[in-house]
N, C-alpha and C. Protein backbone atom coordinates (compact mmCIF):
# COMPACT_ATOMS: atom_id res chain seq x y z
N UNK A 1 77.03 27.16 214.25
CA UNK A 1 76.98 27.98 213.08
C UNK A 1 77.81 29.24 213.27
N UNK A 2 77.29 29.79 214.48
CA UNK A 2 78.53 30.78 214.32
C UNK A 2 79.83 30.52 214.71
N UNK A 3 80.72 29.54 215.02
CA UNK A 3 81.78 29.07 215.11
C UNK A 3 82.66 29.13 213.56
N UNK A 4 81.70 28.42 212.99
CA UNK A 4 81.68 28.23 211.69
C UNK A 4 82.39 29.96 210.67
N UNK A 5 81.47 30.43 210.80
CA UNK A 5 81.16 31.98 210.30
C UNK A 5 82.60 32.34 211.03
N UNK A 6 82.77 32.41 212.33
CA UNK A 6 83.94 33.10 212.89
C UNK A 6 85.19 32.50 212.20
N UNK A 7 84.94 31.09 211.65
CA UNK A 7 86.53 30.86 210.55
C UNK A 7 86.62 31.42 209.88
N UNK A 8 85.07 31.49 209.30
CA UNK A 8 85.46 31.85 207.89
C UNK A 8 86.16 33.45 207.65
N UNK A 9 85.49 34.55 208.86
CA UNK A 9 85.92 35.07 208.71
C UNK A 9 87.33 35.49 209.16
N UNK A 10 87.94 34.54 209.77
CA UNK A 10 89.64 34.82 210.17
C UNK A 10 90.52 34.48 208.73
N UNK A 11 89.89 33.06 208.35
CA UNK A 11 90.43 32.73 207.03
C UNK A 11 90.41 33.39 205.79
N UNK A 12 89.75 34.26 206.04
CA UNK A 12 89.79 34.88 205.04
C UNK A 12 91.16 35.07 204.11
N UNK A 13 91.07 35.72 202.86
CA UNK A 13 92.41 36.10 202.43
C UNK A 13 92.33 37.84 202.59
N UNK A 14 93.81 38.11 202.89
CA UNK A 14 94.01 39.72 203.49
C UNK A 14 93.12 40.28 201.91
N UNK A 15 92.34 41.51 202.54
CA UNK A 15 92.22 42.49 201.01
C UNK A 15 93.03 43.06 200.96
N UNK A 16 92.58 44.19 199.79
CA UNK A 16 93.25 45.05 199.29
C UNK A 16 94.16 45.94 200.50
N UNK A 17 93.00 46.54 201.50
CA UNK A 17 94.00 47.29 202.27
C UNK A 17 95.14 46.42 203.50
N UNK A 18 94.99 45.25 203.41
CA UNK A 18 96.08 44.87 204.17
C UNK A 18 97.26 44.45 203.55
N UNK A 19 97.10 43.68 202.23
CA UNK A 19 98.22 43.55 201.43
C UNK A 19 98.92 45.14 200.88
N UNK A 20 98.63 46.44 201.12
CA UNK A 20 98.99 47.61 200.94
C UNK A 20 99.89 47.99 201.85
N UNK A 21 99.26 47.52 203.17
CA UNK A 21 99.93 48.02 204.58
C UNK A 21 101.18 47.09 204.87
N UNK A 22 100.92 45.70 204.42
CA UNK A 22 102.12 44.91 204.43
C UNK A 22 103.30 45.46 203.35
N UNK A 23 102.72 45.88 201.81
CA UNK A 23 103.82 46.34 201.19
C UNK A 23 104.38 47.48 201.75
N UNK A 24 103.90 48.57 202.09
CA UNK A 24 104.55 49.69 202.68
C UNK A 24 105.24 49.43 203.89
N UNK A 25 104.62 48.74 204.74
CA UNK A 25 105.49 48.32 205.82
C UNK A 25 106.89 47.96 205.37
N UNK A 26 106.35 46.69 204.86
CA UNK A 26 108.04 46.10 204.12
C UNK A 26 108.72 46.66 203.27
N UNK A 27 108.20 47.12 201.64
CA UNK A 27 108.59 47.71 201.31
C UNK A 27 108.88 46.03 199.76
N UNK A 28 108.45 46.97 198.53
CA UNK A 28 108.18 45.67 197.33
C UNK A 28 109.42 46.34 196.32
N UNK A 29 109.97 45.61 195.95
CA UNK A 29 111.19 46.07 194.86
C UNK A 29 111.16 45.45 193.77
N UNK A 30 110.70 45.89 192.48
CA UNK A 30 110.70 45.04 191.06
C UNK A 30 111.58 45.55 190.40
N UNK A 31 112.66 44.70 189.71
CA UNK A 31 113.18 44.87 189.05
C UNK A 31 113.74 44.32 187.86
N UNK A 32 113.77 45.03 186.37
CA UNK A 32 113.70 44.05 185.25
C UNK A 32 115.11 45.26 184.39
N UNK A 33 115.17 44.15 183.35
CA UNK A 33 116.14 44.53 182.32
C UNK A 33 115.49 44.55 181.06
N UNK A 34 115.42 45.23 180.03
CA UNK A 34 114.84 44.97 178.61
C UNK A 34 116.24 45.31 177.65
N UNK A 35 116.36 44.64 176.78
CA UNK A 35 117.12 44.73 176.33
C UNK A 35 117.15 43.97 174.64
N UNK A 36 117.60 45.28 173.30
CA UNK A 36 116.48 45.24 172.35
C UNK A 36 118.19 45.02 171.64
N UNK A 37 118.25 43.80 170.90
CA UNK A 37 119.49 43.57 169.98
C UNK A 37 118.45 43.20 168.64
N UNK A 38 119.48 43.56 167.68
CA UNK A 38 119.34 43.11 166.18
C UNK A 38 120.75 42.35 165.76
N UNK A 39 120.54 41.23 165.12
CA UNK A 39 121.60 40.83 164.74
C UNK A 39 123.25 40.55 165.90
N UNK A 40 122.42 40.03 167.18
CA UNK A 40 123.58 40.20 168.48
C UNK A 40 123.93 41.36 168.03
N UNK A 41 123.35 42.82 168.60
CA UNK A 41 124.15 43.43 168.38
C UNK A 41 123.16 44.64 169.68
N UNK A 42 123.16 45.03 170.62
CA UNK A 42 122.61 45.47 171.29
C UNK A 42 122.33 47.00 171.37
N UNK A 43 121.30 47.14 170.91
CA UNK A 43 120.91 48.78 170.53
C UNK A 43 120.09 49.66 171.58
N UNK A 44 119.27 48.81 172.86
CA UNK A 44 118.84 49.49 173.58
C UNK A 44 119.09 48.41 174.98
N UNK A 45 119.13 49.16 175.79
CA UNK A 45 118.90 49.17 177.21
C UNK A 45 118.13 49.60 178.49
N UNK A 46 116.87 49.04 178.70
CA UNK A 46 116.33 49.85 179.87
C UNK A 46 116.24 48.84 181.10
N UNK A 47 117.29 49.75 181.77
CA UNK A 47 116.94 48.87 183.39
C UNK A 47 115.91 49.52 184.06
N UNK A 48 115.13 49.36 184.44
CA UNK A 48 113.81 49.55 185.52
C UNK A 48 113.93 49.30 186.97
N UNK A 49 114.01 49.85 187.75
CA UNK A 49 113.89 49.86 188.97
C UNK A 49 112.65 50.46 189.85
N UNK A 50 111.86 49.92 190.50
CA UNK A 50 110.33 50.37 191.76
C UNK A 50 110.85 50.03 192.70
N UNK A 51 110.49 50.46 193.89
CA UNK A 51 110.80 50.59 195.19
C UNK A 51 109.61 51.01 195.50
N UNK A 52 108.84 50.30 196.15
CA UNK A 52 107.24 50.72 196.99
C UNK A 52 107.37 50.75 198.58
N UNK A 53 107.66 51.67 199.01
CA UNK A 53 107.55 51.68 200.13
C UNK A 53 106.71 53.02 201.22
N UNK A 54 106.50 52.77 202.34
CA UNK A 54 106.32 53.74 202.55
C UNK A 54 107.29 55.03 203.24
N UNK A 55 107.26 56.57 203.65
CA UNK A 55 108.40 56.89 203.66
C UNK A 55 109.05 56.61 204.79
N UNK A 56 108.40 56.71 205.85
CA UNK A 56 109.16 55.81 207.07
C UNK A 56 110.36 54.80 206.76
N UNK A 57 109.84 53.67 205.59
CA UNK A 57 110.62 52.55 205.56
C UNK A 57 111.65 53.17 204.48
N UNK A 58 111.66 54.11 203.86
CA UNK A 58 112.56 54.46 203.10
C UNK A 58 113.30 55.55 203.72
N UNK A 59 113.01 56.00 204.67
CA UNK A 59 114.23 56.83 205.27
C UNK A 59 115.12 55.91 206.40
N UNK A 60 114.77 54.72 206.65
CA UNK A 60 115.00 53.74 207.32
C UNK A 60 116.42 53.12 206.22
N UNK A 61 116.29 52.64 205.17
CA UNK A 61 116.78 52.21 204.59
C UNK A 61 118.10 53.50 203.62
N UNK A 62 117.60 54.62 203.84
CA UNK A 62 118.76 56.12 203.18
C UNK A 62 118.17 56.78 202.12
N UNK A 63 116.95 56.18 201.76
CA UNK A 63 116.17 57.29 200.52
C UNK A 63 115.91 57.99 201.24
N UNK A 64 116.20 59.53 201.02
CA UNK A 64 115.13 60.83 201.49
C UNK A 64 115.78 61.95 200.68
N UNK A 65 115.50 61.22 199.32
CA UNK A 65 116.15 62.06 198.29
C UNK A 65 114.73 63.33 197.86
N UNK A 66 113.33 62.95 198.38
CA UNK A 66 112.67 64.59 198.48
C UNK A 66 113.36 65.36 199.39
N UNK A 67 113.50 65.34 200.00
CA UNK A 67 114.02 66.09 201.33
C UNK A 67 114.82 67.10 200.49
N UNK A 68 115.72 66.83 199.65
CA UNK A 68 116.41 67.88 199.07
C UNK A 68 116.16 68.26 197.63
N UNK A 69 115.06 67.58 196.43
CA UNK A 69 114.50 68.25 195.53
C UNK A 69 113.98 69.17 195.72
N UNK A 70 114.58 70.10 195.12
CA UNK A 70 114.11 71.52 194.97
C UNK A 70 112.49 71.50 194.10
N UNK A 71 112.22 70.85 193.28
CA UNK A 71 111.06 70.97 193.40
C UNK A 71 109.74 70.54 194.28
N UNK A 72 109.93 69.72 195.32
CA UNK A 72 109.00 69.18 196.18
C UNK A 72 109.57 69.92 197.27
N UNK A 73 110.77 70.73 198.12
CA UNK A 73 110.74 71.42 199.11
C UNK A 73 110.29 73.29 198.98
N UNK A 74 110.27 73.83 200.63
CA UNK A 74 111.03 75.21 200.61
C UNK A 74 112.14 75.84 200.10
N UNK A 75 113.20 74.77 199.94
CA UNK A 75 114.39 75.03 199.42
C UNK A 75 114.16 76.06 198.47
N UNK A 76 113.47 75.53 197.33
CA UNK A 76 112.99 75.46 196.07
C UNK A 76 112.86 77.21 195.75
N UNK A 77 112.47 77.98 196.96
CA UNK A 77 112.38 79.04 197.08
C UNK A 77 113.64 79.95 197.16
N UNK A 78 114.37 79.65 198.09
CA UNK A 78 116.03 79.57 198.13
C UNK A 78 116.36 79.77 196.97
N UNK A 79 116.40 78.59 196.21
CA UNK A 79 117.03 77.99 195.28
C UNK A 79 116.87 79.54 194.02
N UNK A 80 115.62 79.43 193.99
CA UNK A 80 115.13 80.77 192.72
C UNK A 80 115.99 81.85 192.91
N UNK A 81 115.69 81.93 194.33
CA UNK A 81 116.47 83.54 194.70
C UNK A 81 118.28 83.27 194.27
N UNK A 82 118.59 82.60 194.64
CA UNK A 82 120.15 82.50 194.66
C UNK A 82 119.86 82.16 193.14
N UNK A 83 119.40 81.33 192.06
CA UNK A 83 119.37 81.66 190.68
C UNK A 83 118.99 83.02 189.87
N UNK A 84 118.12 83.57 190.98
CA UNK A 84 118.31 85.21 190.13
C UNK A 84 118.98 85.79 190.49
N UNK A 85 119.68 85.87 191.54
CA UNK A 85 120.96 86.63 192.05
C UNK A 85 121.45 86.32 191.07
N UNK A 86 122.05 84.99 191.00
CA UNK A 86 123.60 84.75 189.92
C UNK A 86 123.54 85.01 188.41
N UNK A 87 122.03 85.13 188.06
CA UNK A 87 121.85 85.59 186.61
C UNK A 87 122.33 87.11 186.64
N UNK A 88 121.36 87.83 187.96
CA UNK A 88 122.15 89.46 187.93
C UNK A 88 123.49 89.85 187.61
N UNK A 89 124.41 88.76 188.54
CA UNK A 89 125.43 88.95 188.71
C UNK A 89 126.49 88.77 187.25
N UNK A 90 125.35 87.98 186.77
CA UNK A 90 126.10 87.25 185.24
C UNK A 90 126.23 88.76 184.08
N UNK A 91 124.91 89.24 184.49
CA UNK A 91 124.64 90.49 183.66
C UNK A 91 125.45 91.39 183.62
N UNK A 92 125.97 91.34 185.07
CA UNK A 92 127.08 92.81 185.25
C UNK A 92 127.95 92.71 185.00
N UNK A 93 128.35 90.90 184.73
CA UNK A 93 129.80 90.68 184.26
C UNK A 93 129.72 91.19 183.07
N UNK A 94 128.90 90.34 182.27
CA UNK A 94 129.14 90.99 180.43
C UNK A 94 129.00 92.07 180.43
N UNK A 95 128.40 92.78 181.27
CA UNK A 95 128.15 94.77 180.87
C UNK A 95 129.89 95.11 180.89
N UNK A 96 130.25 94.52 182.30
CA UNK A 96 131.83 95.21 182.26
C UNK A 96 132.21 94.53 181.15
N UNK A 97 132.56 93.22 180.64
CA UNK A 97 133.15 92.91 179.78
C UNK A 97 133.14 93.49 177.99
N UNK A 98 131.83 94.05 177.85
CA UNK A 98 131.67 94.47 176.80
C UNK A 98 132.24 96.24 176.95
N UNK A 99 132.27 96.71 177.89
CA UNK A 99 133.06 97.67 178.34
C UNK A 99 134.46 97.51 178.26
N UNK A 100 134.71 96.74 178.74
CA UNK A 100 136.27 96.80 178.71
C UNK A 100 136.53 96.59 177.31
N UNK A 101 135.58 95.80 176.40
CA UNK A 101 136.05 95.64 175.06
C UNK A 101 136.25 96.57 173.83
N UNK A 102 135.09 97.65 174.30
CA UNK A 102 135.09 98.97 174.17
C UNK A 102 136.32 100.22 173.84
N UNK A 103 136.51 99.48 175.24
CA UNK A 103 137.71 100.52 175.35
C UNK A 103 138.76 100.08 175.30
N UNK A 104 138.94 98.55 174.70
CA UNK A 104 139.94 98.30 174.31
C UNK A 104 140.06 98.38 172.48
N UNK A 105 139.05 98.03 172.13
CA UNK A 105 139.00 99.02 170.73
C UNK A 105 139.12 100.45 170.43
N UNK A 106 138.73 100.63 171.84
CA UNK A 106 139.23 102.80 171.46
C UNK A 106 140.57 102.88 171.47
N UNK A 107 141.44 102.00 172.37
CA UNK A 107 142.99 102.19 172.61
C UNK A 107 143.77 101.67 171.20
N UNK A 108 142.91 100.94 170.62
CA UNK A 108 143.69 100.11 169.94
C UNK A 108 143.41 101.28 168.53
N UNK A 109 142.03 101.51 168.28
CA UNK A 109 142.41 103.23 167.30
C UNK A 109 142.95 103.85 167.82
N UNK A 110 142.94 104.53 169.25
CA UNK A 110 144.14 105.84 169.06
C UNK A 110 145.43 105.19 168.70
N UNK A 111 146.24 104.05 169.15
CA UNK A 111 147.14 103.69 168.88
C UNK A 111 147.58 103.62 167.45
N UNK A 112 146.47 103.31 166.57
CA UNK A 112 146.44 102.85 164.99
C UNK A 112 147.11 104.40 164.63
N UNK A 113 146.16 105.62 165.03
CA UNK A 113 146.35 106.89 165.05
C UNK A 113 147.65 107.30 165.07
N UNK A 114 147.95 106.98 166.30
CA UNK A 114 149.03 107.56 166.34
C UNK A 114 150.47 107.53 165.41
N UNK A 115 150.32 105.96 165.47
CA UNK A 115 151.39 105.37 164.40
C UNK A 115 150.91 106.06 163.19
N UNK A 116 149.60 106.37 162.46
CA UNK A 116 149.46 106.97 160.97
C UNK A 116 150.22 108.58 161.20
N UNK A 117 149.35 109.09 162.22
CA UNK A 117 150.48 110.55 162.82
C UNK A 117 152.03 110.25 162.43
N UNK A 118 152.76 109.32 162.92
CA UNK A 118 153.99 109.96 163.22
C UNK A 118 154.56 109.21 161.70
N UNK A 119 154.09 108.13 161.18
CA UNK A 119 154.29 107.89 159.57
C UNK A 119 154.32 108.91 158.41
N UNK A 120 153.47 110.02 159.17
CA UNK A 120 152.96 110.64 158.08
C UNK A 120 154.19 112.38 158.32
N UNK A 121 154.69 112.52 159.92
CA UNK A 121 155.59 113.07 160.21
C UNK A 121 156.78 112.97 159.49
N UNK A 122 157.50 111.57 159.51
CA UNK A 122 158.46 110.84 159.15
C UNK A 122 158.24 111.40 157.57
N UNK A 123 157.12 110.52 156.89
CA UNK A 123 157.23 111.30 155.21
C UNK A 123 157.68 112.46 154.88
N UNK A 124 156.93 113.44 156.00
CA UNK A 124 157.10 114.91 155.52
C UNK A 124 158.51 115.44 155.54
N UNK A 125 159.27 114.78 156.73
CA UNK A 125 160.59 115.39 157.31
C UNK A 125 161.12 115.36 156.37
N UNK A 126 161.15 113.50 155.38
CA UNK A 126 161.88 112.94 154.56
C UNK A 126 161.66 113.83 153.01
N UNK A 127 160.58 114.35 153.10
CA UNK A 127 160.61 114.66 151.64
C UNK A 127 161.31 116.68 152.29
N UNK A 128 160.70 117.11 153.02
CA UNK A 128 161.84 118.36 153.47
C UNK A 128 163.59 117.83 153.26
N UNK A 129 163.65 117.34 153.66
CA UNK A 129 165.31 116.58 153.17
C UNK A 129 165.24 116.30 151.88
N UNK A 130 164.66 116.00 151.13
CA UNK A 130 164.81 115.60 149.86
C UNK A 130 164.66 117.39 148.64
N UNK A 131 164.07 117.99 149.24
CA UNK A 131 163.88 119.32 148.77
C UNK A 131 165.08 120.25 148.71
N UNK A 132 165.45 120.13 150.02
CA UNK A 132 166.84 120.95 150.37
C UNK A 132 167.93 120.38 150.00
């Protein structure tokens, strides 16, 4: 009897947690196409791709694309700082730029100026000549 019992329990079928440990070990890949036509005429496309593995077997294989998301690392911290730097930096550009624009509208009235000045010179001379 217990011979018996000891098959049964070798024969068993794997559970849940060993068929888990085998997928992560190995590593399960499903992959499908959907694809939505009217009239042969093809209006959507979704390719689907899973990859179940565990990360061992996926840095094994060249995924270790967390490693550099900025949202799942330290980086991420980095990352903020050097984005508020470059916003600062963005700020000081337009300050000068709206400065320089400034004062390139002031140059461009005195210039307007000046030309009405010496137009208005020119008239006067011309009508003194016209008097005499």
């Amino acid at each position: 009897m217990s011979s018996e019992r000891s098959t049964l329990i070798t024969a068993r079928p794997p559970g849940l947690v060993d068929v888990l440990d085998r997928i992560l070990d190995k590593g399960l890949v499903i992959a499908g196409d959907i694809k939505v036509s009217l009239a042969n005429v093809e209006l959507l496309t979704l390719q689907i791709r899973l990859l179940v593995c565990s990360i061992d077997k996926a840095e094994q294989i060249g995924l270790n694309w967390w490693r550099y998301d900025t949202n799942l690392t330290t980086r991420a911290e980095r990352a903020e700082a050097e984005n508020l730097e470059l916003r600062e930096r963005l700020a000081e550009l337009e300050m000068e730029i709206r400065k320089l624009a400034v004062a390139g509208a002031a140059a461009t009235v005195r210039e307007q100026n000046t030309v009405a000045t010496s137009r208005r010179r020119v008239r006067k001379a011309k009508a003194k000549e016209r008097i005499t």
